[in-house]
C-alpha atoms as a PDB file:
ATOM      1  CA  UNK A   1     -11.744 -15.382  36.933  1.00  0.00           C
ATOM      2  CA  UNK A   2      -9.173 -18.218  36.851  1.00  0.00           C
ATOM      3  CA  UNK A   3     -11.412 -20.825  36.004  1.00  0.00           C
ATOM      4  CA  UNK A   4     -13.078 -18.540  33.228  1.00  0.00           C
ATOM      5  CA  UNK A   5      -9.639 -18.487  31.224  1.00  0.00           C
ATOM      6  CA  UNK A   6      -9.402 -21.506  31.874  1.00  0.00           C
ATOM      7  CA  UNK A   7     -11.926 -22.853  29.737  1.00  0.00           C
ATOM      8  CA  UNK A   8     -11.506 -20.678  27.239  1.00  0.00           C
ATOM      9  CA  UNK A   9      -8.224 -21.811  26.900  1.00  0.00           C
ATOM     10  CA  UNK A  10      -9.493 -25.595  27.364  1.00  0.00           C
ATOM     11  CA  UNK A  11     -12.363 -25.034  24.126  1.00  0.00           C
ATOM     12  CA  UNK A  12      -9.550 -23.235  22.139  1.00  0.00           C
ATOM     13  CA  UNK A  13      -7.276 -26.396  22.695  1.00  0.00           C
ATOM     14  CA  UNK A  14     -10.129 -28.885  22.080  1.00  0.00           C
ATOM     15  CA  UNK A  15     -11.159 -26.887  18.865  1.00  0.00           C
ATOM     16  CA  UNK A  16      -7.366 -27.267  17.619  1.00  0.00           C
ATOM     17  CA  UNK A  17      -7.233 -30.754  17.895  1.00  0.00           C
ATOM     18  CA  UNK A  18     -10.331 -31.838  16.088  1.00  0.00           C
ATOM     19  CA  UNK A  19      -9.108 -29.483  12.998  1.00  0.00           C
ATOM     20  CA  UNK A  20      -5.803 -31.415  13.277  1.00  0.00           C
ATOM     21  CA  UNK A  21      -7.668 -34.960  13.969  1.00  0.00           C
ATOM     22  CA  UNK A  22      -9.797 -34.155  10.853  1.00  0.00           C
ATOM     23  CA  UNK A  23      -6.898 -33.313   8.345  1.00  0.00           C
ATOM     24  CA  UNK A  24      -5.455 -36.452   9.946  1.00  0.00           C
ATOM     25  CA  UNK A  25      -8.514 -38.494   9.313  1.00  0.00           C
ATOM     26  CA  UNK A  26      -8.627 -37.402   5.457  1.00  0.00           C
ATOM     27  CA  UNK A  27      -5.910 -39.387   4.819  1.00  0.00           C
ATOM     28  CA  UNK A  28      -3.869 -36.955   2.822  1.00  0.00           C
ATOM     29  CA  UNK A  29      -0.006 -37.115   2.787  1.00  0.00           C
ATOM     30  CA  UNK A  30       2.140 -33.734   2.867  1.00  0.00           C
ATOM     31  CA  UNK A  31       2.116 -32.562  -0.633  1.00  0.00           C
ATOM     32  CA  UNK A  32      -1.718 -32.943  -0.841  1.00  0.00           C
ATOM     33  CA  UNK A  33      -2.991 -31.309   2.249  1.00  0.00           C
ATOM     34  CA  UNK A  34      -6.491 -30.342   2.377  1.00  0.00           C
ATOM     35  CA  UNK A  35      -6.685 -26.854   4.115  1.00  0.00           C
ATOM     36  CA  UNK A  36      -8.913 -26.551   7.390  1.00  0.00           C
ATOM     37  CA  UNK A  37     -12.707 -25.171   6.492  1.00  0.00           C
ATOM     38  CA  UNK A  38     -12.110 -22.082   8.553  1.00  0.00           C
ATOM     39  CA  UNK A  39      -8.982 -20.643   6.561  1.00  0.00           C
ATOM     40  CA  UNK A  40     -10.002 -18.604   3.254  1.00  0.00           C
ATOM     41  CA  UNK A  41      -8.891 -19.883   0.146  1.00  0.00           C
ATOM     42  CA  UNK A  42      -7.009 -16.856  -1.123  1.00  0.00           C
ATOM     43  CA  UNK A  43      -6.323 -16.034  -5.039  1.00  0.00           C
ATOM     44  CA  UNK A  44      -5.044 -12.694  -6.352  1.00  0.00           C
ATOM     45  CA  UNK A  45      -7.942 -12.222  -8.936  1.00  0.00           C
ATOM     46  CA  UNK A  46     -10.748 -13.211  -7.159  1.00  0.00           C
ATOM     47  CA  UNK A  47     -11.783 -16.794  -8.209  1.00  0.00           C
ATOM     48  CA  UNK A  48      -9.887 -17.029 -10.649  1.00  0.00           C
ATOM     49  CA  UNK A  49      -6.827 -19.719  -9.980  1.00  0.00           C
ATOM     50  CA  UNK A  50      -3.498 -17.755 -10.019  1.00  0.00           C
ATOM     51  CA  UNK A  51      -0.953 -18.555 -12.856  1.00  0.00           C
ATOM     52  CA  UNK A  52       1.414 -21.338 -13.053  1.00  0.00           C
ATOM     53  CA  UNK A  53       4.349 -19.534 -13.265  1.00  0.00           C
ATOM     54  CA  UNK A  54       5.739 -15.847 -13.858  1.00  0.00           C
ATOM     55  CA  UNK A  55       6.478 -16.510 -17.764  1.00  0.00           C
ATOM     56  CA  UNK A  56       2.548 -17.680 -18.578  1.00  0.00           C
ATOM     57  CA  UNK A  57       1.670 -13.910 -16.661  1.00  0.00           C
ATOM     58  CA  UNK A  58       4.123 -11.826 -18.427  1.00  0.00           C
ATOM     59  CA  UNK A  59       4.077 -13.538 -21.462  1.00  0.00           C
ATOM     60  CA  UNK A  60       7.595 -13.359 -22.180  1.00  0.00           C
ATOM     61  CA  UNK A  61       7.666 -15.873 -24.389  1.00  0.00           C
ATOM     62  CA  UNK A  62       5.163 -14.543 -26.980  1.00  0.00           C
ATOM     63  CA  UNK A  63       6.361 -12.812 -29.942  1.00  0.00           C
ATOM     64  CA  UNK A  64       6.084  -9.316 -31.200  1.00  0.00           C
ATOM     65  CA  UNK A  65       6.626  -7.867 -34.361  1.00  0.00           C
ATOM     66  CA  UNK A  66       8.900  -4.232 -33.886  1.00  0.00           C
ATOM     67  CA  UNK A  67       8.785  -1.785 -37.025  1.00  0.00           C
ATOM     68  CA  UNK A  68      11.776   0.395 -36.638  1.00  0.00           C
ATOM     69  CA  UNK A  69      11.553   3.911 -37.667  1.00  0.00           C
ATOM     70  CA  UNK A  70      15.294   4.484 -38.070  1.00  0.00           C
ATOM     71  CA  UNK A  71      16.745   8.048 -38.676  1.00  0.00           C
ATOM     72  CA  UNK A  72      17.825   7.490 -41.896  1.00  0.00           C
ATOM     73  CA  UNK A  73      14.445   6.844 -43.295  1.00  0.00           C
ATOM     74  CA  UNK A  74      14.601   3.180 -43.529  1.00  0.00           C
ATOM     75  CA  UNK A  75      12.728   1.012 -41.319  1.00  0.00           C
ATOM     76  CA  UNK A  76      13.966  -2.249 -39.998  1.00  0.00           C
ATOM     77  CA  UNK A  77      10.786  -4.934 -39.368  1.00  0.00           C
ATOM     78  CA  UNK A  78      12.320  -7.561 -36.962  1.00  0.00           C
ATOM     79  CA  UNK A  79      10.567 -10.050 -34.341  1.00  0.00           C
ATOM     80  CA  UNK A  80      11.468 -10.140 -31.187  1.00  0.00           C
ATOM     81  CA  UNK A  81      10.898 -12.083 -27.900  1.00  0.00           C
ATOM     82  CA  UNK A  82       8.132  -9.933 -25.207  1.00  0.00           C
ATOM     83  CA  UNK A  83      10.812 -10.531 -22.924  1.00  0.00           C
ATOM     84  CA  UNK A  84      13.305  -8.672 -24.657  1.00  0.00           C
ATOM     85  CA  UNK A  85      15.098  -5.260 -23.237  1.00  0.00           C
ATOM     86  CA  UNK A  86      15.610  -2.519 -24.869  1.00  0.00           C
ATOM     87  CA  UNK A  87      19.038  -3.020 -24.350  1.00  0.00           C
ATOM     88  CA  UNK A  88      19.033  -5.902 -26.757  1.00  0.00           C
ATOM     89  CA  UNK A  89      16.890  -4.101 -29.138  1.00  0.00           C
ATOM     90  CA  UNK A  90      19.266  -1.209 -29.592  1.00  0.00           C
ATOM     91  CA  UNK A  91      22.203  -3.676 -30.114  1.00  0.00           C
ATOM     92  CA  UNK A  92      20.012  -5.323 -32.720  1.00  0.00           C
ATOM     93  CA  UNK A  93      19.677  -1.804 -34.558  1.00  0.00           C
ATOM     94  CA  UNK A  94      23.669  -1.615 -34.143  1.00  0.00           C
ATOM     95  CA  UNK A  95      24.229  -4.973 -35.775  1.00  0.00           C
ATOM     96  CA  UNK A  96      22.159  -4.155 -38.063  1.00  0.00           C
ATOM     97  CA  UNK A  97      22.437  -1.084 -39.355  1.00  0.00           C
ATOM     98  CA  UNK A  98      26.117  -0.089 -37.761  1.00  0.00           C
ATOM     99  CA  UNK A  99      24.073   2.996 -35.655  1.00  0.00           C
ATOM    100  CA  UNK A 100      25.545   4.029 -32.539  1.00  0.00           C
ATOM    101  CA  UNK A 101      24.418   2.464 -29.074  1.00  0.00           C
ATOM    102  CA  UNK A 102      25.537   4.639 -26.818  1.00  0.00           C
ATOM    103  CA  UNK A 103      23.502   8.095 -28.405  1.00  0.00           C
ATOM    104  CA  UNK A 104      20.492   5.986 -29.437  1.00  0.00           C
ATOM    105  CA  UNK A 105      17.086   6.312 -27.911  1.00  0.00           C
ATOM    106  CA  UNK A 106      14.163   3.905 -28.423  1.00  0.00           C
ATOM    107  CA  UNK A 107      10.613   6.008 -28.505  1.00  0.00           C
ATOM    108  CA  UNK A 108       7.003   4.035 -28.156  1.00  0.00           C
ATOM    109  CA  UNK A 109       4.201   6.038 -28.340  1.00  0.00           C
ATOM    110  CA  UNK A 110       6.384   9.324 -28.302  1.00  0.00           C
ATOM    111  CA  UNK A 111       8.325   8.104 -24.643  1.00  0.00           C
ATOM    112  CA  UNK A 112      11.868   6.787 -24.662  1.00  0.00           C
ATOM    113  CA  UNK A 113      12.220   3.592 -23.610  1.00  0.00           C
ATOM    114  CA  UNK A 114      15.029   2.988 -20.367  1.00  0.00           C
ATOM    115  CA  UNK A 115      18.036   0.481 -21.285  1.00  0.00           C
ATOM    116  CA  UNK A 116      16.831  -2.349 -18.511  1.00  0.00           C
ATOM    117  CA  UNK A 117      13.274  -2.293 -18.919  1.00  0.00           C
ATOM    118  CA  UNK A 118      11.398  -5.202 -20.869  1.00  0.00           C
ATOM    119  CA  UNK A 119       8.772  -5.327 -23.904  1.00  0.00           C
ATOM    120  CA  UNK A 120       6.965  -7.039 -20.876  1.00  0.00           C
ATOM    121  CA  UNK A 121       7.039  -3.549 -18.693  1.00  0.00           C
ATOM    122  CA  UNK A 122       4.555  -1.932 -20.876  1.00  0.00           C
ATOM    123  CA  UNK A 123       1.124  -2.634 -20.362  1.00  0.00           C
ATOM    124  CA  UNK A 124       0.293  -1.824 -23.913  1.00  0.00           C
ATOM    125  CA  UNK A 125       2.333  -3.846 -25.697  1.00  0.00           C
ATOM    126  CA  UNK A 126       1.708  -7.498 -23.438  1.00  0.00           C
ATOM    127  CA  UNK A 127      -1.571  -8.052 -26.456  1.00  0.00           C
ATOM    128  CA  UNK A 128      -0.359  -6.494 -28.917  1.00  0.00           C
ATOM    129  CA  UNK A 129       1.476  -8.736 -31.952  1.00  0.00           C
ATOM    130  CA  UNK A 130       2.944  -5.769 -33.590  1.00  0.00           C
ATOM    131  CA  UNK A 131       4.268  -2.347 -32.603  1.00  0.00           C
ATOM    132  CA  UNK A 132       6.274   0.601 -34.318  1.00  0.00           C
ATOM    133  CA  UNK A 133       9.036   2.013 -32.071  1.00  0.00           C
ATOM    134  CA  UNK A 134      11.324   4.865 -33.228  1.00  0.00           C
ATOM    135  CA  UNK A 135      14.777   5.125 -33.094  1.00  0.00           C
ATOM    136  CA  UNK A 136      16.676   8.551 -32.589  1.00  0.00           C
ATOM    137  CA  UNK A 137      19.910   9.495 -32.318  1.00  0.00           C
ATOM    138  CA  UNK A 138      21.484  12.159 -29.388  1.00  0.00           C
ATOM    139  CA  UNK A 139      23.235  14.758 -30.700  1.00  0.00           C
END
């Protein structure tokens, strides 16, 4: 039984040093590692290569025009960033039309919007290149 384990452990040794001679062998330096044949090359969307960074996912740089339904009657058309809160929007509405912050409530698609969330958060706005929110006030 002792000699059985042994060579196992012997093949399992010899099979780790020819994956490390054979990276060595390739020549590569430490930022431009191959990776050994028998490790899966993994990707979160199948093959497709995963994205460079967090803004080129999200988008948050993209632009999106907001048609505010204000309750007044008079909407206010401004662009803003997809990375935007809804913080920020509502203090845009405040500078610009001197409403309340603190009893407003930003409503997409009939659902008001939380304070810390982005333009980003909502699936159904990350395509879109214009969208009409409404603003109402708490009583």
């Amino acid at each position: 039984v002792f000699f059985c384990c042994y060579r196992k452990k012997e093949k399992k040794k010899q099979k780790r040093q020819q994956l490390i001679m054979s990276d060595s062998d390739s020549g590569s330096d430490s930022e431009n590692q191959k990776r050994p044949s028998h490790v899966p090359l993994l990707t979160p969307r199948g093959s497709e290569a995963p994205p460079r960074s967090y803004h080129e996912e999200a988008n948050t740089h993209g632009e999106i025009e907001l048609t505010l339904n204000l309750p007044e009657g008079d909407p206010l058309v401004k662009k803003f960033s997809k990375g935007e809160t809804v913080f920020n929007i509502k203090k845009t509405v405040h500078d610009e039309k001197g409403l309340a912050w603190n009893g407003m409530i930003v409503e997409f698609e009939g659902k008001a919007l939380l304070d810390p969330l982005s333009l980003n958060d909502f699936p159904s706005l990350n395509e879109q290149t214009s969208a009409t929110f409404t603003i109402k006030m708490s009583s």
